[in-house]
Protein backbone atom coordinates (compact mmCIF):
# COMPACT_ATOMS: atom_id res chain seq x y z
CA UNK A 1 7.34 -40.87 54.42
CA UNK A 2 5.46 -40.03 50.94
CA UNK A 3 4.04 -42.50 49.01
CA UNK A 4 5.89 -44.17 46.01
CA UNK A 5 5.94 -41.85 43.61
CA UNK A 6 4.87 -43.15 39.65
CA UNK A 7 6.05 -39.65 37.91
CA UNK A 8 9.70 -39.89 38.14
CA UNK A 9 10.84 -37.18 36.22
CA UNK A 10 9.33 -35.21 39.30
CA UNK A 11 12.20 -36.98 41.50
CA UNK A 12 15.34 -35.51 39.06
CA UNK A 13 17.74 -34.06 41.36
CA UNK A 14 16.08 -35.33 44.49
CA UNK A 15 17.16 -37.98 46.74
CA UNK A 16 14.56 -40.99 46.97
CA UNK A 17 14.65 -44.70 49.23
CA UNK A 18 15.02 -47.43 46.41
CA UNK A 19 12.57 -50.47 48.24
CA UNK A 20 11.70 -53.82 47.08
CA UNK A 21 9.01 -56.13 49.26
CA UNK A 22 8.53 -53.26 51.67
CA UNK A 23 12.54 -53.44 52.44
CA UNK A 24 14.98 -50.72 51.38
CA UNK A 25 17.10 -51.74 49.29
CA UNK A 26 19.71 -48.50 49.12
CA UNK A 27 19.05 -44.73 48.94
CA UNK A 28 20.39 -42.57 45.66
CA UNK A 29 19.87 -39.34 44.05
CA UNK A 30 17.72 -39.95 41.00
CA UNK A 31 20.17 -38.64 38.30
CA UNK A 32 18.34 -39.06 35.40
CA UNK A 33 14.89 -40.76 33.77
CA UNK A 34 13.44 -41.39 30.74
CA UNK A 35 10.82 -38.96 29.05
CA UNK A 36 8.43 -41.57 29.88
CA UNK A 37 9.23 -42.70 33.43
CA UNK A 38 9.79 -46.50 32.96
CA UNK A 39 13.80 -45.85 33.71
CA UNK A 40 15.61 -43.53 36.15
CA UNK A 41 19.09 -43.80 36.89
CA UNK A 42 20.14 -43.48 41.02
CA UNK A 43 23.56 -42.16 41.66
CA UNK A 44 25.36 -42.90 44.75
CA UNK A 45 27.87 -41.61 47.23
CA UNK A 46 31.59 -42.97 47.13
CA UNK A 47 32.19 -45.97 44.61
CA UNK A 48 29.10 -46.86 44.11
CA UNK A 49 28.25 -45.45 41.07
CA UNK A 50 25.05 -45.89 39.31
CA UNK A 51 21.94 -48.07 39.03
CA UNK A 52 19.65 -47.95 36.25
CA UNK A 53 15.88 -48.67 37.80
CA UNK A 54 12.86 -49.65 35.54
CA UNK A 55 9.43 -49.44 36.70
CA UNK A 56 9.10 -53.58 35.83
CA UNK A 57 11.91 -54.20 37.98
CA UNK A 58 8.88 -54.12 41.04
CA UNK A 59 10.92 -51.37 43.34
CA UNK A 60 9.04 -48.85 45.22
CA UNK A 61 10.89 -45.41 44.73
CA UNK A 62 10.33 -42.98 47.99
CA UNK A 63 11.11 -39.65 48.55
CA UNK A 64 13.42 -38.87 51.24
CA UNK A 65 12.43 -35.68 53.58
């Protein structure tokens, strides 16, 4: 597994492990993110919809290989 990765905008159209305290939390494709990287938005599979995910919110984003 990477490291967390800060530069989202790299992670648009990829799918990524959404962690908090080491713990994974869900996985998603990053959808979108903010010119700036502080927001991303994770889309999921089935009715799950969305999740908007800023950098203050303390998750660890991962690439998934």
């Amino acid at each position: 597994m990477d490291e967390a990765t800060e530069d989202w905008k790299q992670l648009v159209g990829c799918w990524v492990e959404l962690r908090y305290g080491g713990k994974l939390v869900r996985t998603g494709e990053v959808e979108d993110v903010t010119p700036d990287s502080s927001v991303m938005w994770l889309k999921f599979n089935g009715n799950h919809g969305r999740q908007m995910v800023a950098k203050t919110d303390g998750y660890e984003v991962l690439p998934v290989r």
